[in-house]
C-alpha atoms as a PDB file:
ATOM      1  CA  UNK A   1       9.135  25.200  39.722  1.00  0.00           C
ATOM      2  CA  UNK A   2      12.805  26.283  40.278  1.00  0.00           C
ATOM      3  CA  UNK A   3      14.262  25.332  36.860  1.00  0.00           C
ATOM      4  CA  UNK A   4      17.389  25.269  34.461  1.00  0.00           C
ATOM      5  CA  UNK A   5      19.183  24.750  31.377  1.00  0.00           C
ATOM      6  CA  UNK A   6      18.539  23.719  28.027  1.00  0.00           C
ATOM      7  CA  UNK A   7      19.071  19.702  27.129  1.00  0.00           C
ATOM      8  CA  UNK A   8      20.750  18.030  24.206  1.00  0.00           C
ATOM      9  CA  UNK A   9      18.886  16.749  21.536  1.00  0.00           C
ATOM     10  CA  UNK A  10      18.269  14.001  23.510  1.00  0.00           C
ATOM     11  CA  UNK A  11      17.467  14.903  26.744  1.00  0.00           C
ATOM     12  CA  UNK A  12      18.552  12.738  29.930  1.00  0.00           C
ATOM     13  CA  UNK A  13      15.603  12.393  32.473  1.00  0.00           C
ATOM     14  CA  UNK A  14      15.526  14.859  34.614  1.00  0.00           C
ATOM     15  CA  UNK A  15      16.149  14.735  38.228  1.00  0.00           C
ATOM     16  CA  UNK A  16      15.525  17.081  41.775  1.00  0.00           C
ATOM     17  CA  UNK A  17      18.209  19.307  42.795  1.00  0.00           C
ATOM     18  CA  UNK A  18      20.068  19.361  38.932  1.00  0.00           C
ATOM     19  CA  UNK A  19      22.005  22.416  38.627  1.00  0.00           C
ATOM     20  CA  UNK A  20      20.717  24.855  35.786  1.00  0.00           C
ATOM     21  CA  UNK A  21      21.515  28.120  33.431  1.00  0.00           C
ATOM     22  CA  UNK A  22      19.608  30.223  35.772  1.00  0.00           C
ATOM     23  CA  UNK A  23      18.664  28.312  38.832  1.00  0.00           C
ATOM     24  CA  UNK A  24      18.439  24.224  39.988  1.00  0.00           C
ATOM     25  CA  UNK A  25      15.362  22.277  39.323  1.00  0.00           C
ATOM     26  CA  UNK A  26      13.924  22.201  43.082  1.00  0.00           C
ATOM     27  CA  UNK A  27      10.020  19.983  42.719  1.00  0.00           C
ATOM     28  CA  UNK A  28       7.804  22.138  44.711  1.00  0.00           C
ATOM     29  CA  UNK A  29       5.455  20.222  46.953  1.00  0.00           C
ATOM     30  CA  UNK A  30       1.288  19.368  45.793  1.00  0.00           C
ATOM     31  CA  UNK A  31       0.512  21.011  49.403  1.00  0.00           C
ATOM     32  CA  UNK A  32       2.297  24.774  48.171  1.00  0.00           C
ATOM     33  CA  UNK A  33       1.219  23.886  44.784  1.00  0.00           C
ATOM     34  CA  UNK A  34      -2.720  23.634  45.784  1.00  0.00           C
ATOM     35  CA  UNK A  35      -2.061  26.712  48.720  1.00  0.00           C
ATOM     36  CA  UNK A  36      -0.366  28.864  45.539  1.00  0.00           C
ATOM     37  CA  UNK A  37      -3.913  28.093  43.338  1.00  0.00           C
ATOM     38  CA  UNK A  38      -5.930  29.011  45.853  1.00  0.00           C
ATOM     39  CA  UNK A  39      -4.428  32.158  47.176  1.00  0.00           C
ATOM     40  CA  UNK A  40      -4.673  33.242  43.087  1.00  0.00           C
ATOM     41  CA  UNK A  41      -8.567  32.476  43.589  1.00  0.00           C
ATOM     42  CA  UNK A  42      -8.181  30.679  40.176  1.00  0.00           C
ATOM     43  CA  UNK A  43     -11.243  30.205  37.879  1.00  0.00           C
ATOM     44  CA  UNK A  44     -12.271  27.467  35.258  1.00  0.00           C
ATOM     45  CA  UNK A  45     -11.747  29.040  31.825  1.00  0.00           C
ATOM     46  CA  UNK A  46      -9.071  31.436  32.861  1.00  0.00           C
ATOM     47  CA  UNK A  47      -5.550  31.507  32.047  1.00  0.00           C
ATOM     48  CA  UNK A  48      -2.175  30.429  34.205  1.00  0.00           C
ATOM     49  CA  UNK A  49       1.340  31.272  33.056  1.00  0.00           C
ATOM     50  CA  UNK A  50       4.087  29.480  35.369  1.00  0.00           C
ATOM     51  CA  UNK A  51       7.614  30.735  34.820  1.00  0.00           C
ATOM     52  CA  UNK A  52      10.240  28.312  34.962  1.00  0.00           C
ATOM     53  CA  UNK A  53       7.345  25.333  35.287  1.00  0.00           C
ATOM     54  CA  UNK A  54       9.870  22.690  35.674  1.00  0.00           C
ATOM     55  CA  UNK A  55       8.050  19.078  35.493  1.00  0.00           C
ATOM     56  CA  UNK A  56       4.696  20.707  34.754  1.00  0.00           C
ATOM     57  CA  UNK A  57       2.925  20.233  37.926  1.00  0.00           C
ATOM     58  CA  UNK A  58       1.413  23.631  39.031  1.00  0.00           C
ATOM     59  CA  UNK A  59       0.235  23.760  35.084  1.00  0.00           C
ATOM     60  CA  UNK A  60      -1.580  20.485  34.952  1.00  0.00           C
ATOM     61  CA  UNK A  61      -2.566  20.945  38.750  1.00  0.00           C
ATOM     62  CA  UNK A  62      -4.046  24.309  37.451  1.00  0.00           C
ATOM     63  CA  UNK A  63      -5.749  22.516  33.907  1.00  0.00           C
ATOM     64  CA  UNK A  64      -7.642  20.436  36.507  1.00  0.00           C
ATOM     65  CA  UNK A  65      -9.295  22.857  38.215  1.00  0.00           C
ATOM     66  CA  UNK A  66     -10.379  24.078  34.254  1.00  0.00           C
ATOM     67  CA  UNK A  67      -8.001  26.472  33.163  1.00  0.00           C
ATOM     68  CA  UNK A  68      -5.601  27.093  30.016  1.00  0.00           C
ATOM     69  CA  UNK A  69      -2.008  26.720  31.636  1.00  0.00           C
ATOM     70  CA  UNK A  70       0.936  27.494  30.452  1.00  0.00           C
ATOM     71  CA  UNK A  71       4.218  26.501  31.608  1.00  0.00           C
ATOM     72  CA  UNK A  72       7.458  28.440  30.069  1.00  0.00           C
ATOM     73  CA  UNK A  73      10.731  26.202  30.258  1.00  0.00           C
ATOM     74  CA  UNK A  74      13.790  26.294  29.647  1.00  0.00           C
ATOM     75  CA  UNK A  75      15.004  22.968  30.012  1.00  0.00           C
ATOM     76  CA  UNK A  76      14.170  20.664  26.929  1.00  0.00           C
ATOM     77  CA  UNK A  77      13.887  17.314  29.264  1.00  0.00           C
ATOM     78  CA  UNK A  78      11.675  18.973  31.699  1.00  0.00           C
ATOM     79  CA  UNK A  79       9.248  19.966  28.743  1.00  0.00           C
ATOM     80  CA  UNK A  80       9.041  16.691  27.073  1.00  0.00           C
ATOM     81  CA  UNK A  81       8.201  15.340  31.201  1.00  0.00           C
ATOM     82  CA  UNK A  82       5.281  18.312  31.151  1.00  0.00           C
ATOM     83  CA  UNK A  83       3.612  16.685  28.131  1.00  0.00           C
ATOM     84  CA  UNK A  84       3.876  13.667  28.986  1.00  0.00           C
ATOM     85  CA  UNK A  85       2.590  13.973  32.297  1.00  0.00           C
ATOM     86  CA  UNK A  86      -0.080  16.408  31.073  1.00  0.00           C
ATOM     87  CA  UNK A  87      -1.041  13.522  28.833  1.00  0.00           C
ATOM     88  CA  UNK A  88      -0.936  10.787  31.521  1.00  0.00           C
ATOM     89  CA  UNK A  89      -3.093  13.287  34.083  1.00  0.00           C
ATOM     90  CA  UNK A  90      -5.387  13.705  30.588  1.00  0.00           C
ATOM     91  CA  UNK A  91      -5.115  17.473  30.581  1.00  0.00           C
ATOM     92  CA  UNK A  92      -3.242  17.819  27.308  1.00  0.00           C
ATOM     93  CA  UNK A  93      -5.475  19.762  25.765  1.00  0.00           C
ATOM     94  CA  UNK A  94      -5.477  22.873  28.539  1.00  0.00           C
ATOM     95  CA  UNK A  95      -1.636  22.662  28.458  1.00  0.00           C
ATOM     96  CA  UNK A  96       0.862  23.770  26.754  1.00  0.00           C
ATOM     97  CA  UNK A  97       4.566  24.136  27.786  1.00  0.00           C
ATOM     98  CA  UNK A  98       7.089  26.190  25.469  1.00  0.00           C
ATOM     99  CA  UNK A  99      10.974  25.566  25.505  1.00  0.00           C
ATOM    100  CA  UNK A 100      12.111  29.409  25.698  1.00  0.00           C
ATOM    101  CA  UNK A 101      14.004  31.633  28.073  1.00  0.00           C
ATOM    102  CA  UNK A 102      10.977  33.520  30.477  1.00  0.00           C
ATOM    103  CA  UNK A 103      12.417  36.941  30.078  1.00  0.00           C
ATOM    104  CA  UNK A 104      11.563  36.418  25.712  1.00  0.00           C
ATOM    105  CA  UNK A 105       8.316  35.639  26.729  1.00  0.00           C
ATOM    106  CA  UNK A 106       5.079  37.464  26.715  1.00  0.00           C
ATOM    107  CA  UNK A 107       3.106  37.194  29.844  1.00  0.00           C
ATOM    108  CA  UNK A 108       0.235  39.803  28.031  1.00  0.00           C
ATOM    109  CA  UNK A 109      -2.989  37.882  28.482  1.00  0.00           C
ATOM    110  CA  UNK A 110      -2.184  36.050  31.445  1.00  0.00           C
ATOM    111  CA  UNK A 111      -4.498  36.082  34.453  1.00  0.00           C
ATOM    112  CA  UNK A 112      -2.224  34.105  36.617  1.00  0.00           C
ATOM    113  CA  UNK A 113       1.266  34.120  36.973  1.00  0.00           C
ATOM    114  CA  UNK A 114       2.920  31.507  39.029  1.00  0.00           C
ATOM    115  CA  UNK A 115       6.686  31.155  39.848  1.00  0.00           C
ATOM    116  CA  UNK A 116       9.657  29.866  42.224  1.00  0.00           C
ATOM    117  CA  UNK A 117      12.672  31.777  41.207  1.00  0.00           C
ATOM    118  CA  UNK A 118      15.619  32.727  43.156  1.00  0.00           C
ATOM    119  CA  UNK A 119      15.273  36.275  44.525  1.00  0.00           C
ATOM    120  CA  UNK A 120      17.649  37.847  41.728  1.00  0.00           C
ATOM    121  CA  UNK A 121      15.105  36.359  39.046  1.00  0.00           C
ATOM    122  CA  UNK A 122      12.091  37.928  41.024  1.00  0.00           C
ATOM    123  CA  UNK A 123      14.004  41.071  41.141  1.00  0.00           C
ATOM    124  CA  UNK A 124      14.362  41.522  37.681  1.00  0.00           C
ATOM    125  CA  UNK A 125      10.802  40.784  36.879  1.00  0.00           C
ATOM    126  CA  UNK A 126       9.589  43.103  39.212  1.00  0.00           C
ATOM    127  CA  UNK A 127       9.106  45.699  36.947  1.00  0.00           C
ATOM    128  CA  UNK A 128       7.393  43.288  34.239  1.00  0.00           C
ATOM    129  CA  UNK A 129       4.916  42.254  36.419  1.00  0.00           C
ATOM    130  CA  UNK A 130       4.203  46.384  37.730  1.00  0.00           C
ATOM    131  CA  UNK A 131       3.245  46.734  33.897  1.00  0.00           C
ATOM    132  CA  UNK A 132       1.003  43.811  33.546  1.00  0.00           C
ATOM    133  CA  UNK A 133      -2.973  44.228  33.225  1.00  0.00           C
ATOM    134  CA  UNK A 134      -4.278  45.792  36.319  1.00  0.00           C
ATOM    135  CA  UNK A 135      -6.144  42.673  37.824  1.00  0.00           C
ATOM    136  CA  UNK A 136      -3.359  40.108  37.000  1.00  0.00           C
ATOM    137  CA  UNK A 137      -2.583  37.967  40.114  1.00  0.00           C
ATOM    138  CA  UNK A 138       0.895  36.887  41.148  1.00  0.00           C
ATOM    139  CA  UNK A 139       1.913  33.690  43.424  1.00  0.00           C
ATOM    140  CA  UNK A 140       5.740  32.861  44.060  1.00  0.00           C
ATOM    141  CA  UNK A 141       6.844  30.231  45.976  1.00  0.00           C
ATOM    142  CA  UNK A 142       9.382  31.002  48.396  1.00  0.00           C
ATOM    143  CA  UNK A 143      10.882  34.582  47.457  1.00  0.00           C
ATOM    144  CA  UNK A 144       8.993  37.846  47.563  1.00  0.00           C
ATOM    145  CA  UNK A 145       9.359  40.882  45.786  1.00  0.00           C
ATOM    146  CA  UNK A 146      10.773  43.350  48.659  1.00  0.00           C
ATOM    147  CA  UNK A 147      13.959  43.605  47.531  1.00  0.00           C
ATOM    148  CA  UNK A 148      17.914  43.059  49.275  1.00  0.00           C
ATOM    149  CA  UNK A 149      20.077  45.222  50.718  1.00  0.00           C
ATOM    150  CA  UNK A 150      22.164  45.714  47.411  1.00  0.00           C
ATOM    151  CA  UNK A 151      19.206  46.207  45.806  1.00  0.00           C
ATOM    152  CA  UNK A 152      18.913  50.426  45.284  1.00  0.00           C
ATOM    153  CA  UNK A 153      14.724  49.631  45.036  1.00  0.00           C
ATOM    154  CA  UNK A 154      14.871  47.790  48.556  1.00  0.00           C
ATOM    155  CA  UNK A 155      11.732  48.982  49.505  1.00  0.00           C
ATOM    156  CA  UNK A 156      10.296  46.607  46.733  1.00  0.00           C
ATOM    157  CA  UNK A 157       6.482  45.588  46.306  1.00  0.00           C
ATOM    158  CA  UNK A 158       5.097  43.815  49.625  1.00  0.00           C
ATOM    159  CA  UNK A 159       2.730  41.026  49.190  1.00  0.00           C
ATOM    160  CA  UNK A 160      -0.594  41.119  49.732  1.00  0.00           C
ATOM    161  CA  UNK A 161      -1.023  37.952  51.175  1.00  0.00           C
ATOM    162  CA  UNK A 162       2.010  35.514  52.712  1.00  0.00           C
ATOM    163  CA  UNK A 163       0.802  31.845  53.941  1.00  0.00           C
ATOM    164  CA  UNK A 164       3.302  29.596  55.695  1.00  0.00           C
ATOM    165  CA  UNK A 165       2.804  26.139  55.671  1.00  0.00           C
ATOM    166  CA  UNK A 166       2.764  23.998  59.236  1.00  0.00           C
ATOM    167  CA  UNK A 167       4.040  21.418  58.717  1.00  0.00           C
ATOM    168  CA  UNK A 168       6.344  22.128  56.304  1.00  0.00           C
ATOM    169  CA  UNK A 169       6.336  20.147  53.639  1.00  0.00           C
ATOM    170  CA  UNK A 170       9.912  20.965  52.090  1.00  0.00           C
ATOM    171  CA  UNK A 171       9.009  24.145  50.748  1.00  0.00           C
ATOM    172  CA  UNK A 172       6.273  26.442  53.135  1.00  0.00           C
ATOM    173  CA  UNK A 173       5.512  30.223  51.808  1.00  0.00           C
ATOM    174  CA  UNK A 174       4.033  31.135  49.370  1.00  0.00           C
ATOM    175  CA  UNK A 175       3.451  35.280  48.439  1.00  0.00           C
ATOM    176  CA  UNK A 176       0.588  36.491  46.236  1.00  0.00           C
ATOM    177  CA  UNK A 177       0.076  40.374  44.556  1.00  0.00           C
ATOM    178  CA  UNK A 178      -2.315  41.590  42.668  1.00  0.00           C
ATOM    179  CA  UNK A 179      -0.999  43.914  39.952  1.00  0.00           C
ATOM    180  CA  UNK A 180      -2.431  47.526  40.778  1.00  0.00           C
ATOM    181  CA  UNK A 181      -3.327  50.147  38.579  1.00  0.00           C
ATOM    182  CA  UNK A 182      -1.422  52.896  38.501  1.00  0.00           C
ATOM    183  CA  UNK A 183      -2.932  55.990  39.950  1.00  0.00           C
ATOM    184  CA  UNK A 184       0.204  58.091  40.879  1.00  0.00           C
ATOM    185  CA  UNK A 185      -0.300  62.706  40.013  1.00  0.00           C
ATOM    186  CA  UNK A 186      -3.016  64.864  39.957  1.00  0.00           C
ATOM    187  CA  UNK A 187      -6.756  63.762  39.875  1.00  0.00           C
ATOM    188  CA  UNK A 188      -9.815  66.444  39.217  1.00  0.00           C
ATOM    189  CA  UNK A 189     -12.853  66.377  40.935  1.00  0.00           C
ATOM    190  CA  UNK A 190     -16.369  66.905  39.510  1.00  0.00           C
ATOM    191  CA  UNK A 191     -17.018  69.211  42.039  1.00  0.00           C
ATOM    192  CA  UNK A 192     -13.800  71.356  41.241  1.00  0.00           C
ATOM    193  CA  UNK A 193     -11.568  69.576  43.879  1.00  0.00           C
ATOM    194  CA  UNK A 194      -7.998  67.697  43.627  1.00  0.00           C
ATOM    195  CA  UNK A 195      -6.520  64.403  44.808  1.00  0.00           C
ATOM    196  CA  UNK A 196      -3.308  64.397  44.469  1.00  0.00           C
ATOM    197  CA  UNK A 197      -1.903  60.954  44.692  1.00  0.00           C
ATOM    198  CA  UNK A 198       1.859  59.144  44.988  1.00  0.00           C
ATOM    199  CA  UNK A 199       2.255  54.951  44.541  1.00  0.00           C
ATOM    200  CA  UNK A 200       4.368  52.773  45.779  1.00  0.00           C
ATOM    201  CA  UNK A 201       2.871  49.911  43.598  1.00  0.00           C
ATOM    202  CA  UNK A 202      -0.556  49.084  45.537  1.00  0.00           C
ATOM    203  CA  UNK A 203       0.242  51.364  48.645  1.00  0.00           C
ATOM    204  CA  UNK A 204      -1.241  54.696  48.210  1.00  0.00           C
ATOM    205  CA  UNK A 205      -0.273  58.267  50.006  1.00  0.00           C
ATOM    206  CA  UNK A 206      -1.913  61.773  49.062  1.00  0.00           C
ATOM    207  CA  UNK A 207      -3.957  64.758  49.825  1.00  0.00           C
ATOM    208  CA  UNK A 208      -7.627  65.341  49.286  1.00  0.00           C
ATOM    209  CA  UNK A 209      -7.781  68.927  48.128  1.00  0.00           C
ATOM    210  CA  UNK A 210     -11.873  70.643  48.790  1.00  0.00           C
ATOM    211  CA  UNK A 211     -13.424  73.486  49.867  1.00  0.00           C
ATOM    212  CA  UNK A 212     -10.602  74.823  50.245  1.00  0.00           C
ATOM    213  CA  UNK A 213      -9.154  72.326  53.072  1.00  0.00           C
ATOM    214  CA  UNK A 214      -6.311  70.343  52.235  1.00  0.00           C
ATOM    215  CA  UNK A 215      -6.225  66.650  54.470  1.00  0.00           C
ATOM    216  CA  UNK A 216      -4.023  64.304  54.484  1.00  0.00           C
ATOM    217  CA  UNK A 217      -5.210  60.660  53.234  1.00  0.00           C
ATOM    218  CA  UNK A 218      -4.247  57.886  55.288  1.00  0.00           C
ATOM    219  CA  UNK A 219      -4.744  53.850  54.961  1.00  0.00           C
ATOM    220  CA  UNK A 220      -4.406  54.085  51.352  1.00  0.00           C
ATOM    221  CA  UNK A 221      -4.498  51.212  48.997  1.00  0.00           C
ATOM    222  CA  UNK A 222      -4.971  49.591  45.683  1.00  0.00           C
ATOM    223  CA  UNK A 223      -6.839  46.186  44.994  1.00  0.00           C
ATOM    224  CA  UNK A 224      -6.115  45.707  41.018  1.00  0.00           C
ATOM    225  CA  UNK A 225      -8.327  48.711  40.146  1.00  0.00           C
ATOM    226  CA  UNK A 226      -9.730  49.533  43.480  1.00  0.00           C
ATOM    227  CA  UNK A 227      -8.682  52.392  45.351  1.00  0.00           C
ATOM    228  CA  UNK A 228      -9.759  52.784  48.566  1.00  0.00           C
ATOM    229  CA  UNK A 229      -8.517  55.756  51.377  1.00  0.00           C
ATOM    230  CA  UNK A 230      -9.657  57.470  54.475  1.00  0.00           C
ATOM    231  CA  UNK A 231      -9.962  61.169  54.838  1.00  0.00           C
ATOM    232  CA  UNK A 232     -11.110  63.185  57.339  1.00  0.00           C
ATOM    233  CA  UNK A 233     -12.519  60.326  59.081  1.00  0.00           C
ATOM    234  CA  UNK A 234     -14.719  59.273  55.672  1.00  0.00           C
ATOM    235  CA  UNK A 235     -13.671  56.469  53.869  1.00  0.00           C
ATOM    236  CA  UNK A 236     -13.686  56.217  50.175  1.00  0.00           C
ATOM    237  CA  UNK A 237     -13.641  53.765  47.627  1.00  0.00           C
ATOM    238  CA  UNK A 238     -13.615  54.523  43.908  1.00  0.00           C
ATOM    239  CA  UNK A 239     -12.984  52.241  40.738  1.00  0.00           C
ATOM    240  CA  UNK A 240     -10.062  53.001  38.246  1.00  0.00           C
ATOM    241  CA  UNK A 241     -10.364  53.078  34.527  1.00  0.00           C
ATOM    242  CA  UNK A 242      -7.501  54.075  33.049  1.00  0.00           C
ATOM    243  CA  UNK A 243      -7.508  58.278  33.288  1.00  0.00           C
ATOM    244  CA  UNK A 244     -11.055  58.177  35.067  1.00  0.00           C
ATOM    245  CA  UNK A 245     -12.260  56.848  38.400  1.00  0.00           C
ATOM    246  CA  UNK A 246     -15.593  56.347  40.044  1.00  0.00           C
ATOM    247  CA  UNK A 247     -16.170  56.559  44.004  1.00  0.00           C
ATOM    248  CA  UNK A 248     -18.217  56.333  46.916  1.00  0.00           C
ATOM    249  CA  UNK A 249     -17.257  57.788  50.193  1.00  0.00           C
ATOM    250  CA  UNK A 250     -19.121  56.924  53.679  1.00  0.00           C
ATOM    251  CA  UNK A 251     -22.439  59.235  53.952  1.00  0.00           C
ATOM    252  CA  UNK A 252     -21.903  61.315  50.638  1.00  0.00           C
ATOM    253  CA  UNK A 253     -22.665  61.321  47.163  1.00  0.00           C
ATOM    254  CA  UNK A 254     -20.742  59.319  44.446  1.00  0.00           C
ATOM    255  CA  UNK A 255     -17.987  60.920  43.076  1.00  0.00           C
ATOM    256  CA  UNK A 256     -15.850  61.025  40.010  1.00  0.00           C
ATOM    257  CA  UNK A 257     -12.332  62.391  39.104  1.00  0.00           C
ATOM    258  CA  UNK A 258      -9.657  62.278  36.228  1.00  0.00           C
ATOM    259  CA  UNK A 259      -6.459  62.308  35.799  1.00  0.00           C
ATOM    260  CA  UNK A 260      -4.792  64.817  34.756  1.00  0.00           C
ATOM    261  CA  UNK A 261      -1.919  64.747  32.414  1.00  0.00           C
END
């Protein structure tokens, strides 16, 4: 949910299109809501952060497919409309919605993040959600993470998935990531080789360094911890723990490298 400011003590009802600290309170539609879920592949028992979750929906939506959801709000009257609604939907105890301004908040431990922020907003947390948990997905309604012209990153972080609604229902794209690991300098090779990697978060360039040949990779990629390239016509796949990672290539032998510092 696009959301705003904080309430008085006693907070007026809230209603669509009020104008907030940060942004308006815009209701995003159950169709984008249910499309945003399922793009995240969201599983019973896991956890859902929504930034700026407005009147509560995508985190009660969320508790009834089974997970823990979160929704962090700054706008007292749109909280006390969460609970209440979370109680009416009887999902108040996979809920929980916290009255706090989303950049004070820690989104450690999250497996979901969901959000519909104006691009400025997404901008800015750009760089929080790089340093998440490789793993963590990200949905936004509306705004990606590329960037604007007066923005000096405007090559920002593509999406790795964009669906567009038709019909529209109001509000019709929705973006999803998947926070990559971060693979970027010099890798050793078992067998004595070098892979010598540079990241632009989940997009991957490099050169394979063996035998004393030197190619250049192509089509690489993250996937959370998943790295996957081609060279020399062989494509390889490897899984990344931390300052170690574990391959397979096409027609070879598994492989292993780490990093080195």
């Amino acid at each position: 949910m696009m959301s705003g400011s904080a309430w008085a003590a006693q907070p007026p009802t809230p209603v669509h299109g009020q104008e907030g600290q940060d942004a308006p309170w815009v209701v995003t539609p159950q169709e984008l809501v249910d499309t945003m879920l399922d793009m995240a592949a969201v599983q019973p028992g896991e956890r859902l952060l929504d930034l700026g979750s407005g009147d509560g929906r995508v985190v009660i939506t969320a508790a009834q497919r089974g997970l823990h959801a979160v929704g962090v709000e700054l706008g007292a009257g749109l909280v006390t409309m969460s609970r209440e609604r979370a109680a009416e939907a009887g999902v108040a105890d996979r809920t929980e919605f916290v009255q706090t301004d989303l950049f004070e908040y820690d989104f450690a431990g999250a497996d979901v993040i969901t959000f519909f922020l104006l691009p400025e907003l997404t901008i800015r947390l750009r760089p929080v959600f790089f340093d998440l948990r490789p793993g963590t997905r990200i949905v936004s309604n509306t705004w990606d993470m590329r960037g604007t012209e007066e923005d000096p990153e405007a090559r920002g972080w593509d999406p790795d998935e964009t669906i567009v609604l038709d019909p529209c229902p109001g509000f019709c794209s929705a973006h999803a990531w998947t926070v990559p690991a971060k693979v970027e300098g010099v890798w050793r090779l078992a067998d004595g080789g070098e892979l010598e990697l540079r990241q632009r978060y989940q997009m991957v360039e490099g050169e394979l360094r063996t035998a004393g040949r030197r190619i250049t990779l192509q089509e690489g990629r993250l996937d959370g911890t998943v790295l996957s390239f081609r060279a020399a016509g062989i494509r390889y796949r490897a899984e990344v723990d931390g300052s170690a990672m574990t391959g397979t290539a096409d027609q070879a032998a598994a492989w292993r490298a780490t990093h080195q510092p």
